[in-house]
N, C-alpha and C. Protein backbone atom coordinates (compact mmCIF):
# COMPACT_ATOMS: atom_id res chain seq x y z
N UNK A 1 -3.57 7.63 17.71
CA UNK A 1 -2.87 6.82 16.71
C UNK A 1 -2.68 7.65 15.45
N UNK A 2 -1.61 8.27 14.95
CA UNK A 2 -1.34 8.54 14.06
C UNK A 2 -0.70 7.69 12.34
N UNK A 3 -1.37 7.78 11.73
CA UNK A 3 -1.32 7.43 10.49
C UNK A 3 -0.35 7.96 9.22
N UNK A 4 0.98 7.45 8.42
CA UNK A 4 1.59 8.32 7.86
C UNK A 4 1.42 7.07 6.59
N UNK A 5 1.75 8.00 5.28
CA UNK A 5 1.59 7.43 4.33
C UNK A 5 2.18 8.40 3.33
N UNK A 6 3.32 7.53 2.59
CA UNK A 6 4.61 8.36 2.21
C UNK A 6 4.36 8.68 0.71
N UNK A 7 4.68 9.56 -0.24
CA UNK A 7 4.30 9.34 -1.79
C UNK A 7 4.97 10.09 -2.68
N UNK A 8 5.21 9.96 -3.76
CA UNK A 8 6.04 10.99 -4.32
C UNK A 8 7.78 9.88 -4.84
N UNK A 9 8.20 8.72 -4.41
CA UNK A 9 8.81 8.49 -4.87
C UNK A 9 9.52 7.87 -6.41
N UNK A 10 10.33 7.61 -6.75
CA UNK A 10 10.32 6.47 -8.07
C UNK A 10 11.58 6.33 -8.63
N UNK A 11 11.71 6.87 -10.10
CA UNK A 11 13.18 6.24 -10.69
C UNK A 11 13.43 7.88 -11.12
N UNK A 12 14.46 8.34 -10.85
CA UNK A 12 15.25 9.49 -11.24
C UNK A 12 17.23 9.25 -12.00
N UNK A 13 17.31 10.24 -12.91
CA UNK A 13 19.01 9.71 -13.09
C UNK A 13 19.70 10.19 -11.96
N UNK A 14 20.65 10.06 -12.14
CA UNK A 14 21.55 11.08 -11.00
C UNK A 14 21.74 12.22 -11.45
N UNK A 15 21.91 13.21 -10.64
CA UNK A 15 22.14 14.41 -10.42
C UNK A 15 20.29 15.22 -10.65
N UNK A 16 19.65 14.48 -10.58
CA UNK A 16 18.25 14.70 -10.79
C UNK A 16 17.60 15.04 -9.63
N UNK A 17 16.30 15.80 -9.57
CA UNK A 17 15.66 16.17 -8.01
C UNK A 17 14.59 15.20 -8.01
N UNK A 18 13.75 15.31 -7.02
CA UNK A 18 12.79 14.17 -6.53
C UNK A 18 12.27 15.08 -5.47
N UNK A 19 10.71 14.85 -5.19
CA UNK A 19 10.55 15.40 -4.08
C UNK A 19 9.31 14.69 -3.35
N UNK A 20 9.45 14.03 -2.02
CA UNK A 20 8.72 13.07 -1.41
C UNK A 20 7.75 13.57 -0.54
N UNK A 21 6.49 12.87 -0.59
CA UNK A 21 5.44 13.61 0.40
C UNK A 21 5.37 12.90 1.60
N UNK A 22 4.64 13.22 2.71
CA UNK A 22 4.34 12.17 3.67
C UNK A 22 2.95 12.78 4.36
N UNK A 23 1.98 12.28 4.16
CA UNK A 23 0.75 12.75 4.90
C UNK A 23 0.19 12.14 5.88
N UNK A 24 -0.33 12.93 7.17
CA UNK A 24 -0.30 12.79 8.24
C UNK A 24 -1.69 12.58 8.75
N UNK A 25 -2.44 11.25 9.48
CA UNK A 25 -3.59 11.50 10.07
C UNK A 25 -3.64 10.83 11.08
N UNK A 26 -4.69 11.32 11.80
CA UNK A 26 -5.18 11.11 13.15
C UNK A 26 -4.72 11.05 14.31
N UNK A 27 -4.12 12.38 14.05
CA UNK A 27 -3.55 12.81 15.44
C UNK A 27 -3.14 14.50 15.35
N UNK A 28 -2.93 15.15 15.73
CA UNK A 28 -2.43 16.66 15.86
C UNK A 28 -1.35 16.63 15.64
N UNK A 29 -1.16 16.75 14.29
CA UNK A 29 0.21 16.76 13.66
C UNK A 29 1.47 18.17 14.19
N UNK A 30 0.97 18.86 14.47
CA UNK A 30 1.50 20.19 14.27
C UNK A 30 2.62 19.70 16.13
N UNK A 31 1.72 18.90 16.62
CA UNK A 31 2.56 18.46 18.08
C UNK A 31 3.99 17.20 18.08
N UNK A 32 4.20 16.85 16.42
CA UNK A 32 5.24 15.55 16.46
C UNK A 32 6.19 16.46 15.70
N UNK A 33 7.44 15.99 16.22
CA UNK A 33 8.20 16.23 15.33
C UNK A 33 8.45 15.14 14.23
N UNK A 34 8.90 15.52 13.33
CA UNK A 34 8.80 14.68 11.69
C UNK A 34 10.72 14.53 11.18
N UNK A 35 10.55 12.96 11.08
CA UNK A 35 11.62 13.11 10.32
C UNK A 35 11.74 11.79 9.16
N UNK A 36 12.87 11.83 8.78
CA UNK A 36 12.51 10.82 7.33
C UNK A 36 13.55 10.02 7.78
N UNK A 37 13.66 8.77 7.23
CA UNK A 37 14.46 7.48 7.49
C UNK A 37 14.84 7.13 6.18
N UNK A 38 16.09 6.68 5.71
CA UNK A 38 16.02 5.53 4.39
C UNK A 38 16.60 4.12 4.90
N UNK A 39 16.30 2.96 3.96
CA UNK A 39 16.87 1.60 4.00
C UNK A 39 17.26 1.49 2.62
N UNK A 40 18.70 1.30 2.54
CA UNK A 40 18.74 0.15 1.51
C UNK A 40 19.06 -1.03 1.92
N UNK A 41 18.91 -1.91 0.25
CA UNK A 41 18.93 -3.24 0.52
C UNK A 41 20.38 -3.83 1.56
N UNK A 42 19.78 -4.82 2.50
CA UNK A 42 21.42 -5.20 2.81
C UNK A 42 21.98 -4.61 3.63
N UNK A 43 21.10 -3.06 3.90
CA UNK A 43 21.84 -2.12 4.98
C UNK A 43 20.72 -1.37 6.43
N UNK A 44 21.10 -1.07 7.23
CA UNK A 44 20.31 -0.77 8.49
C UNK A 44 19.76 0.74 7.89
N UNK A 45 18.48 0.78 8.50
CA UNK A 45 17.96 2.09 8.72
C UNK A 45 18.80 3.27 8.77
N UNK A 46 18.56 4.32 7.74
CA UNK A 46 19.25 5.21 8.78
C UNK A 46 19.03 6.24 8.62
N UNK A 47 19.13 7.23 9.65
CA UNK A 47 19.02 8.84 9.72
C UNK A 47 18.85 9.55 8.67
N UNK A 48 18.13 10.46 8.21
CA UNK A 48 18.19 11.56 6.74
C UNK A 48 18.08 12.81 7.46
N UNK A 49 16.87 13.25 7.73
CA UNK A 49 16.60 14.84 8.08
C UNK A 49 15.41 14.75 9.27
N UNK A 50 15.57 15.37 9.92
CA UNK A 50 13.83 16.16 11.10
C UNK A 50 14.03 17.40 10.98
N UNK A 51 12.41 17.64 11.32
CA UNK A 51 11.97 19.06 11.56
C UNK A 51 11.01 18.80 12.73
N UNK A 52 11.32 19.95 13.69
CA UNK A 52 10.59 20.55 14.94
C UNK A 52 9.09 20.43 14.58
N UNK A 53 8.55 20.76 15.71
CA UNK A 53 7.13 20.70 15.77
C UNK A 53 6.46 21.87 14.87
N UNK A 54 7.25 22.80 14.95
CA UNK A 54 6.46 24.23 14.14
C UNK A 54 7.27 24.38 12.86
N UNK A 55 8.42 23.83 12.74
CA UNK A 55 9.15 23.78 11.64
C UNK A 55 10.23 24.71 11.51
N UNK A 56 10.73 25.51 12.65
CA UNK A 56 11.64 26.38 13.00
C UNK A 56 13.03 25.78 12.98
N UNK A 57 13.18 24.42 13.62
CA UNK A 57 14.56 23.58 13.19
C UNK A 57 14.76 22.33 12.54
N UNK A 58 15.96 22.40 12.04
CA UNK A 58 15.90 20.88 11.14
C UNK A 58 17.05 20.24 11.57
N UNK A 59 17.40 19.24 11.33
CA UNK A 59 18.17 18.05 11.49
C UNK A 59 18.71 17.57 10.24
N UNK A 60 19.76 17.51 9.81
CA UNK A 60 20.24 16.67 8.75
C UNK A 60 21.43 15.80 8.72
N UNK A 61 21.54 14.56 8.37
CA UNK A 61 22.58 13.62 8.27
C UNK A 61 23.60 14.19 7.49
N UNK A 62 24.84 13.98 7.54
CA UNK A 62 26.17 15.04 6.74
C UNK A 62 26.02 14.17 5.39
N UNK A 63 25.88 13.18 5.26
CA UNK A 63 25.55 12.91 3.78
C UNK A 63 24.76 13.19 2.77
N UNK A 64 23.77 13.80 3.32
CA UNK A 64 22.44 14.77 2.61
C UNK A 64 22.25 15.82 2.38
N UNK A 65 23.55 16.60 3.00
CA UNK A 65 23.73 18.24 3.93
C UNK A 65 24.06 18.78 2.31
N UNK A 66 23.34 20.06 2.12
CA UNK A 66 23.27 20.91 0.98
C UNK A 66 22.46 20.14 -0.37
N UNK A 67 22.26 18.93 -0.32
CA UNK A 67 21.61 18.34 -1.10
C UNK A 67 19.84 18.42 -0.75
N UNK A 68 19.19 17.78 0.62
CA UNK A 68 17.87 17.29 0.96
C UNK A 68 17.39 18.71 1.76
N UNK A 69 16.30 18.85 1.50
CA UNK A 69 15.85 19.98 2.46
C UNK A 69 14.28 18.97 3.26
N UNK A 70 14.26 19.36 4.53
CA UNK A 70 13.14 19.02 4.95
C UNK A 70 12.09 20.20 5.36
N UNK A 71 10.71 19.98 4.95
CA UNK A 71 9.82 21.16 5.64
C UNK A 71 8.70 20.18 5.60
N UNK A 72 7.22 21.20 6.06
CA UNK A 72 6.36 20.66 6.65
C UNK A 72 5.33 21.71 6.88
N UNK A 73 4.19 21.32 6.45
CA UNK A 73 2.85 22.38 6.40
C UNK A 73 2.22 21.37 7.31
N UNK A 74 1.55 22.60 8.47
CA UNK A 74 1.01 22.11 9.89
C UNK A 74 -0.55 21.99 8.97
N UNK A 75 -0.98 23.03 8.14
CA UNK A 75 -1.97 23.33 7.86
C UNK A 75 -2.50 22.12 6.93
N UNK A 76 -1.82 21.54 6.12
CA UNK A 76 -2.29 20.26 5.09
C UNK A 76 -1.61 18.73 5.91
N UNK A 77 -1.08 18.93 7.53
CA UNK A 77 -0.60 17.98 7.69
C UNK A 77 0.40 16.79 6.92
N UNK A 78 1.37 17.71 6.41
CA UNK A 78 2.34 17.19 5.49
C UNK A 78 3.84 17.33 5.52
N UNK A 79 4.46 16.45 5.41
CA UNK A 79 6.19 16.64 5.80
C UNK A 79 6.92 16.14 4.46
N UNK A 80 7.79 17.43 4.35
CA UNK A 80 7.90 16.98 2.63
C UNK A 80 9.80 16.61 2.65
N UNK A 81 10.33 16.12 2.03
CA UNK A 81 11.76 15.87 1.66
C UNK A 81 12.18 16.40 0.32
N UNK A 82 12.70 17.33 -0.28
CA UNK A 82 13.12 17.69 -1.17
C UNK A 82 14.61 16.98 -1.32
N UNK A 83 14.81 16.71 -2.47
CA UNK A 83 16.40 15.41 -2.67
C UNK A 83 16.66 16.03 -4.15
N UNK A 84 18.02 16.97 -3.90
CA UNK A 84 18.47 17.68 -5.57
C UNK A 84 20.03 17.06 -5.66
N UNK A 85 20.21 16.83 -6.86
CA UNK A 85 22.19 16.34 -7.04
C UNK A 85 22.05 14.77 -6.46
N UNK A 86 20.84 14.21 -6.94
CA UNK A 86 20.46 12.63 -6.28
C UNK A 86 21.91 11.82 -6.51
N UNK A 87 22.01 11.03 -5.83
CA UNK A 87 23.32 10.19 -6.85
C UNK A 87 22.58 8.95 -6.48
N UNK A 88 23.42 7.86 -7.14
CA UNK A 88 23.08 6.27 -6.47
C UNK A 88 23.21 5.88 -5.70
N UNK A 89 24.12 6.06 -4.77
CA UNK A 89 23.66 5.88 -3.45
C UNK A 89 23.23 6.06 -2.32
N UNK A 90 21.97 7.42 -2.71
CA UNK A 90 21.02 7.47 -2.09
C UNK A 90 19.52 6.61 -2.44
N UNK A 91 19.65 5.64 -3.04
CA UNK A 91 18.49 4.26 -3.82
C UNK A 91 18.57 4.04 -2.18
N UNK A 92 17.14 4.08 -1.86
CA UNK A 92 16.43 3.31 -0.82
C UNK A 92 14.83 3.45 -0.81
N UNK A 93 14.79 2.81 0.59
CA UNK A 93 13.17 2.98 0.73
C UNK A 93 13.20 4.05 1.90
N UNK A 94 12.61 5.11 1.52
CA UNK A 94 12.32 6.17 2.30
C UNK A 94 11.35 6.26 3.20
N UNK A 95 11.18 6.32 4.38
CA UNK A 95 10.28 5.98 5.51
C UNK A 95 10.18 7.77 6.35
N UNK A 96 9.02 7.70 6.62
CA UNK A 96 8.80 9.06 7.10
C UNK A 96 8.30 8.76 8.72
N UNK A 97 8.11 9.30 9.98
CA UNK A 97 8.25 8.99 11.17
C UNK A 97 7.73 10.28 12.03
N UNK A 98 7.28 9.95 13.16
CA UNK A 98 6.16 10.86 13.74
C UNK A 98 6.66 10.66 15.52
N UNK A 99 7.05 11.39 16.06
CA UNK A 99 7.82 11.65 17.42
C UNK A 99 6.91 12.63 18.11
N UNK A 100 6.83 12.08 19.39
CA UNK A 100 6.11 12.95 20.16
C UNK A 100 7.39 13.77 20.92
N UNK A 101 8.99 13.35 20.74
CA UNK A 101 9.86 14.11 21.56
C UNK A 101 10.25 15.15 20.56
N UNK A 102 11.58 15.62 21.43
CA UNK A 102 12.39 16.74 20.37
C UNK A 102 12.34 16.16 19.00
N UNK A 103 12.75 16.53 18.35
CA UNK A 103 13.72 16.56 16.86
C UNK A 103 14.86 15.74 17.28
N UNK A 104 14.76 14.31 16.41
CA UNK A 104 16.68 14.22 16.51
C UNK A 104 16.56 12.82 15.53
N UNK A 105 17.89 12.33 15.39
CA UNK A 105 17.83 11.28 14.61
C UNK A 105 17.54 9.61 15.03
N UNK A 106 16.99 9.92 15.69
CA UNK A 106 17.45 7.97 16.79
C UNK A 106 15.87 7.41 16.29
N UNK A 107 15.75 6.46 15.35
CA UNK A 107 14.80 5.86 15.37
C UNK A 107 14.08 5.81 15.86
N UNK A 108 14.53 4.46 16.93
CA UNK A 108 13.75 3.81 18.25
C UNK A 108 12.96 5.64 19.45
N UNK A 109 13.34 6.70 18.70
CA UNK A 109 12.90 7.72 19.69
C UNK A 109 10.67 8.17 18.90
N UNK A 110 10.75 7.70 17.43
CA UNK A 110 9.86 7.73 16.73
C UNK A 110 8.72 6.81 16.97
N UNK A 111 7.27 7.30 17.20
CA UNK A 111 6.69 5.93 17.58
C UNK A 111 5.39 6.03 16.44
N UNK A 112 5.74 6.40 15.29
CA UNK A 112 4.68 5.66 14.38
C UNK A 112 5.84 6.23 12.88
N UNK A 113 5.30 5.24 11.98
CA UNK A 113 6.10 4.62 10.85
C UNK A 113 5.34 4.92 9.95
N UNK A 114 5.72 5.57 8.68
CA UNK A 114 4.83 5.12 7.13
C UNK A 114 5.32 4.10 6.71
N UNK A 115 4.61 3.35 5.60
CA UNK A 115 4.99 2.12 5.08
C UNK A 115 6.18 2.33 4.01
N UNK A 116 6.70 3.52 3.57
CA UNK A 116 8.08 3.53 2.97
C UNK A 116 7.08 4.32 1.64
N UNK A 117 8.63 4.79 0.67
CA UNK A 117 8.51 4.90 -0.88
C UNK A 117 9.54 4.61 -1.41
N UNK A 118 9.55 3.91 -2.53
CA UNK A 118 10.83 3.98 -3.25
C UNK A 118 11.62 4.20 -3.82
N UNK A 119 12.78 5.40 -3.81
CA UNK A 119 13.75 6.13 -4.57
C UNK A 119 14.59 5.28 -5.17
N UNK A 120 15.23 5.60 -6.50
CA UNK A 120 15.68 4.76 -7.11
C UNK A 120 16.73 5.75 -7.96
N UNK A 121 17.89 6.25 -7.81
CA UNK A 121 18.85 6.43 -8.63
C UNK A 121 19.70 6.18 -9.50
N UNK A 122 19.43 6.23 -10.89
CA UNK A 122 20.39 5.28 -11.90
C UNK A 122 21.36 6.21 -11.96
N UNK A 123 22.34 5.55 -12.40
CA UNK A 123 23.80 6.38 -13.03
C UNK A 123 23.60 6.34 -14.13
């Protein structure tokens, strides 16, 4: 059973950076691949970024692309989201996610959840 617990979010202006943690226990992290989720209000889950098991490939949604970087230290069990050129409508709750398969974006492929953080972009 692996344990994630997300941190690092809050209120930024736009065009501002942010950078989100997600820490990983009880399980051998270095074997899931990691990726991040957002919700906003009113709207479905959806795709942001993964990284591979060793951290060699990433995944990114085209709306995030040159903006979010994803990485991940096997050694502190941690998967981080870097978010630069924020705008407003990236305001959600950011959810981080733990896959025993490949890397990819499909939710339902993730089988443990952090409880979210909350990004918040003003104009």
């Amino acid at each position: 059973q692996v344990q994630l617990v997300e941190s690092g979010g809050g209120l930024v202006q736009a065009g501002g950076s942010l950078t989100i943690s997600c820490a990983a226990s009880g399980g051998t992290f270095s074997t899931y691949s990691m990726g991040w989720f957002r919700q906003a209000p009113g709207k479905e889950r959806e795709f942001v970024a993964a990284i591979s098991w060793m951290g060699r490939s990433t995944l990114s949604a085209d709306s995030v692309k040159g903006r979010f970087t994803i990485s991940r230290d096997n050694a502190k069990n941690t998967v981080y989201l870097q978010m630069n050129n924020l705008k407003p409508e990236d305001t959600a709750v950011y959810y981080c996610a733990a896959a025993q398969s490949l890397y990819n974006s499909i939710p339902r492929a993730y089988n443990y959840w952090g409880q979210g953080t909350q990004v918040t972009v003003s104009s």
